[in-house]
N, C-alpha and C. Protein backbone atom coordinates (compact mmCIF):
# COMPACT_ATOMS: atom_id res chain seq x y z
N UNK A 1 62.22 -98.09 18.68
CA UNK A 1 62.58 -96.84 19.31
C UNK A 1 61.46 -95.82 19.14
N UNK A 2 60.99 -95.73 17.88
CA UNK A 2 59.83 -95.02 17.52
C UNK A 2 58.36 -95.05 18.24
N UNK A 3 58.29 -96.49 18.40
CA UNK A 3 57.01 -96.67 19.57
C UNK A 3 57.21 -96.31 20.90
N UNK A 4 58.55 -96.39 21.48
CA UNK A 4 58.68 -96.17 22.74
C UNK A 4 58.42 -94.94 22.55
N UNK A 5 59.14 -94.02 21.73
CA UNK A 5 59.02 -92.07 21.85
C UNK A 5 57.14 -92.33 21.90
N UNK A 6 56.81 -92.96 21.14
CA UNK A 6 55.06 -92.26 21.16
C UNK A 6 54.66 -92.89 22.32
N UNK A 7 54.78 -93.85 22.91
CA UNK A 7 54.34 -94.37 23.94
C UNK A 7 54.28 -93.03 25.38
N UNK A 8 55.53 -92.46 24.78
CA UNK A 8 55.83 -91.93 25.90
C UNK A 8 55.14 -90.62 25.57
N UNK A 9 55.07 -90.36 24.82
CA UNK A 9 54.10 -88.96 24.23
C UNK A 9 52.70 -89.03 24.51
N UNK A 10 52.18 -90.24 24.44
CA UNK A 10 50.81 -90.42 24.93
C UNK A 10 51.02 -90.37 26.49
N UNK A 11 51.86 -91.24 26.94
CA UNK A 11 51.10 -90.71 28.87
C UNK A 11 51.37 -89.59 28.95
N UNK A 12 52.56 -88.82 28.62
CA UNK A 12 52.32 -87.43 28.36
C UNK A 12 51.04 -86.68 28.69
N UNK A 13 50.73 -87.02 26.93
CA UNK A 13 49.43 -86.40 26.87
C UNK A 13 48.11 -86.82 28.06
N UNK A 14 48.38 -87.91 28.37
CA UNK A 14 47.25 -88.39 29.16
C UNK A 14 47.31 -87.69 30.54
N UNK A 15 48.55 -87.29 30.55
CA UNK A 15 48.88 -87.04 32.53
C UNK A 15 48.36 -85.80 32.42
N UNK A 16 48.45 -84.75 31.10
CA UNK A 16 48.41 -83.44 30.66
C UNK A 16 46.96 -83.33 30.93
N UNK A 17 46.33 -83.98 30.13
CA UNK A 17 44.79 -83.87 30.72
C UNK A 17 43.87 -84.48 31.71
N UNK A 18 44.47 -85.08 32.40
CA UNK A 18 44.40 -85.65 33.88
C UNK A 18 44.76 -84.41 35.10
N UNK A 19 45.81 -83.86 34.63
CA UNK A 19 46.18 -82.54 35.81
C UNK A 19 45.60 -81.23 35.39
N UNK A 20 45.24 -81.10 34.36
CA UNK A 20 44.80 -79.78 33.64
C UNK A 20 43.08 -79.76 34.41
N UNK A 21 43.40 -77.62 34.87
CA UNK A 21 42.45 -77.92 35.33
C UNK A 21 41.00 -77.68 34.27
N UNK A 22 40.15 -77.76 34.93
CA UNK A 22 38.70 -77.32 33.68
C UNK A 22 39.21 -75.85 33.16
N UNK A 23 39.05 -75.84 31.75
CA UNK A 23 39.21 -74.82 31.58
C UNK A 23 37.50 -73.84 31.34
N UNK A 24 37.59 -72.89 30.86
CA UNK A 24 36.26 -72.11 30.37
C UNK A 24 36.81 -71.83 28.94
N UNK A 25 35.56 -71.79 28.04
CA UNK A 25 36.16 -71.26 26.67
C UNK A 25 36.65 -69.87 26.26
N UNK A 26 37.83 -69.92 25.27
CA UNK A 26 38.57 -68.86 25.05
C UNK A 26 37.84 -67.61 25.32
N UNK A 27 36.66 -67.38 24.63
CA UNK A 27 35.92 -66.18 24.57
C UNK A 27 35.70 -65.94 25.94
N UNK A 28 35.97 -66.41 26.76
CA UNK A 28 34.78 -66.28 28.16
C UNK A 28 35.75 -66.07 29.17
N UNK A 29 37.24 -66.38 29.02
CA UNK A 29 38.26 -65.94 29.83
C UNK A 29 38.78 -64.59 30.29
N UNK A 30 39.09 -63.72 31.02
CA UNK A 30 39.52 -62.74 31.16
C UNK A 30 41.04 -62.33 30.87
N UNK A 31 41.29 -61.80 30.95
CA UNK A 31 43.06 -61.45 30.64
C UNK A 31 43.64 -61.84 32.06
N UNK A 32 43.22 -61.24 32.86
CA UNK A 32 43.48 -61.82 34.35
C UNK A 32 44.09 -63.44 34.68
N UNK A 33 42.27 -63.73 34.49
CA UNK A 33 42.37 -65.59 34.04
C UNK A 33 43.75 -65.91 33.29
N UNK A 34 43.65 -65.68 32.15
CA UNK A 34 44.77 -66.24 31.47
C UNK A 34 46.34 -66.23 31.95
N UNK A 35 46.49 -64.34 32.24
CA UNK A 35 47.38 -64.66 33.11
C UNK A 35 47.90 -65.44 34.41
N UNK A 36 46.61 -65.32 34.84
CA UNK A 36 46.73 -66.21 36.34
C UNK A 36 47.39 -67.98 35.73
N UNK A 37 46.50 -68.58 34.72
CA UNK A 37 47.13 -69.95 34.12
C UNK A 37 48.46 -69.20 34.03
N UNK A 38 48.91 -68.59 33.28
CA UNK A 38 50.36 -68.55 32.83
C UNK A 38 51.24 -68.49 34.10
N UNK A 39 50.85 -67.38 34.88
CA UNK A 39 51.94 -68.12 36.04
C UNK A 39 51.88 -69.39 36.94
N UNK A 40 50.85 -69.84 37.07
CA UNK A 40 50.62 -71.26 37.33
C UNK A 40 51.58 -72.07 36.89
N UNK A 41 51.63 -71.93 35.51
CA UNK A 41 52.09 -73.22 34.63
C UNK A 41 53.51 -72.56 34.72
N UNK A 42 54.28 -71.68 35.00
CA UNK A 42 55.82 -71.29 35.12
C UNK A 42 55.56 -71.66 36.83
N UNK A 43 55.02 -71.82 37.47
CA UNK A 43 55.66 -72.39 38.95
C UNK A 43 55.19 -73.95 38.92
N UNK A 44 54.58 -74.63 37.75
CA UNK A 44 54.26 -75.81 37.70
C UNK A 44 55.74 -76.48 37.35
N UNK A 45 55.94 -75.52 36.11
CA UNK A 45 57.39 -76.41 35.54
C UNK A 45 58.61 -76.25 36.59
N UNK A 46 58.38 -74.94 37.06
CA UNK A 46 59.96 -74.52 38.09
C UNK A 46 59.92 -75.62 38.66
N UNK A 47 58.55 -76.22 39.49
CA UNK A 47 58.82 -76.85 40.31
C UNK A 47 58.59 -78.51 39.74
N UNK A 48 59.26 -78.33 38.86
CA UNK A 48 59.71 -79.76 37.96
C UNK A 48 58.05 -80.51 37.92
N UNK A 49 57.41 -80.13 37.91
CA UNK A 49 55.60 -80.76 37.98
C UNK A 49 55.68 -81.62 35.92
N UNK A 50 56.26 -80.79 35.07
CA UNK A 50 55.85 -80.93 33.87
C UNK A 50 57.07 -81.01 33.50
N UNK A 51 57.52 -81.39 31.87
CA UNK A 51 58.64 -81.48 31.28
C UNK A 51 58.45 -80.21 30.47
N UNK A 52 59.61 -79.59 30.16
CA UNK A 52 59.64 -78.23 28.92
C UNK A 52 58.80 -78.20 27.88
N UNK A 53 58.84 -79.91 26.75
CA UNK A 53 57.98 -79.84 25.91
C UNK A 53 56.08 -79.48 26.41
N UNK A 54 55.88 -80.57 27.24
CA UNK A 54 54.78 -79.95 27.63
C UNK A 54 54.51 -78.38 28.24
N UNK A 55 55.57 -77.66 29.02
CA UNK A 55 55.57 -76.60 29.19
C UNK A 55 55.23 -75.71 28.52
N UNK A 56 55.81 -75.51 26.97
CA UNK A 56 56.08 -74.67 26.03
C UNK A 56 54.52 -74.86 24.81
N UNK A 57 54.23 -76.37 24.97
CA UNK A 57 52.75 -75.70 24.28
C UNK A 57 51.76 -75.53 25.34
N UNK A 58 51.83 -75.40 26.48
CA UNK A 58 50.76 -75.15 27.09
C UNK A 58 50.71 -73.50 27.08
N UNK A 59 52.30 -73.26 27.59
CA UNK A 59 52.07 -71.37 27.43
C UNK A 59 51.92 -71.51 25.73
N UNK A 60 52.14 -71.69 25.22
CA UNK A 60 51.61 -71.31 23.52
C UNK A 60 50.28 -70.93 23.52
N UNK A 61 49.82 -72.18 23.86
CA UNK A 61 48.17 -72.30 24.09
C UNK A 61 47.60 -71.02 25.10
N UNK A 62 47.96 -70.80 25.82
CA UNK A 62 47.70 -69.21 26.83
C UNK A 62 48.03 -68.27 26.36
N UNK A 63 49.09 -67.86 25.59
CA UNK A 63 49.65 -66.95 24.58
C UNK A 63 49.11 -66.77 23.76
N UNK A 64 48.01 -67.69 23.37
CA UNK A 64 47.06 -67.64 22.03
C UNK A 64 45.67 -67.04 22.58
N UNK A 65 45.64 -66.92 23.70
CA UNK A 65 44.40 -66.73 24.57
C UNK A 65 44.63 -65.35 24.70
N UNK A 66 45.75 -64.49 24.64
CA UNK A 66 45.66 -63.22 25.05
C UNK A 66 45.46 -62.17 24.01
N UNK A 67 44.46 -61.11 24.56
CA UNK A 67 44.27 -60.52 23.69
C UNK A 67 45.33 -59.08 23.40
N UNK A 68 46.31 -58.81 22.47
CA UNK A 68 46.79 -58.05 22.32
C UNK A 68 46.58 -56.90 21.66
């Protein structure tokens, strides 16, 4: 059961960075940019493109990008 969950966590991950687009590094992004990913990735999931788990660290990961 355990291999199947990781099995399935890896194409996951694999599809994740197969559709992801290039990013630029943190420093070099604009607030704009970032926002622009963030709504991306909320009309990616609306439109069922991704599962929640992947959803939720990707905005993490953009959420970590903003400067507050």
């Amino acid at each position: 059961m355990r291999e199947k969950a990781a099995l399935k966590q890896e194409k996951r991950a694999q599809r994740r960075a197969e559709d992801a687009p290039e990013q630029a590094p943190v420093s070099e992004r604009s607030q704009a940019d970032v926002l622009a990913a963030l709504a991306a990735l909320h009309e990616a999931h609306g439109d069922g493109k991704m599962e929640f788990e992947e959803f939720e660290a990707a905005k993490a990961d953009l959420l970590a990008q903003l400067q507050l």
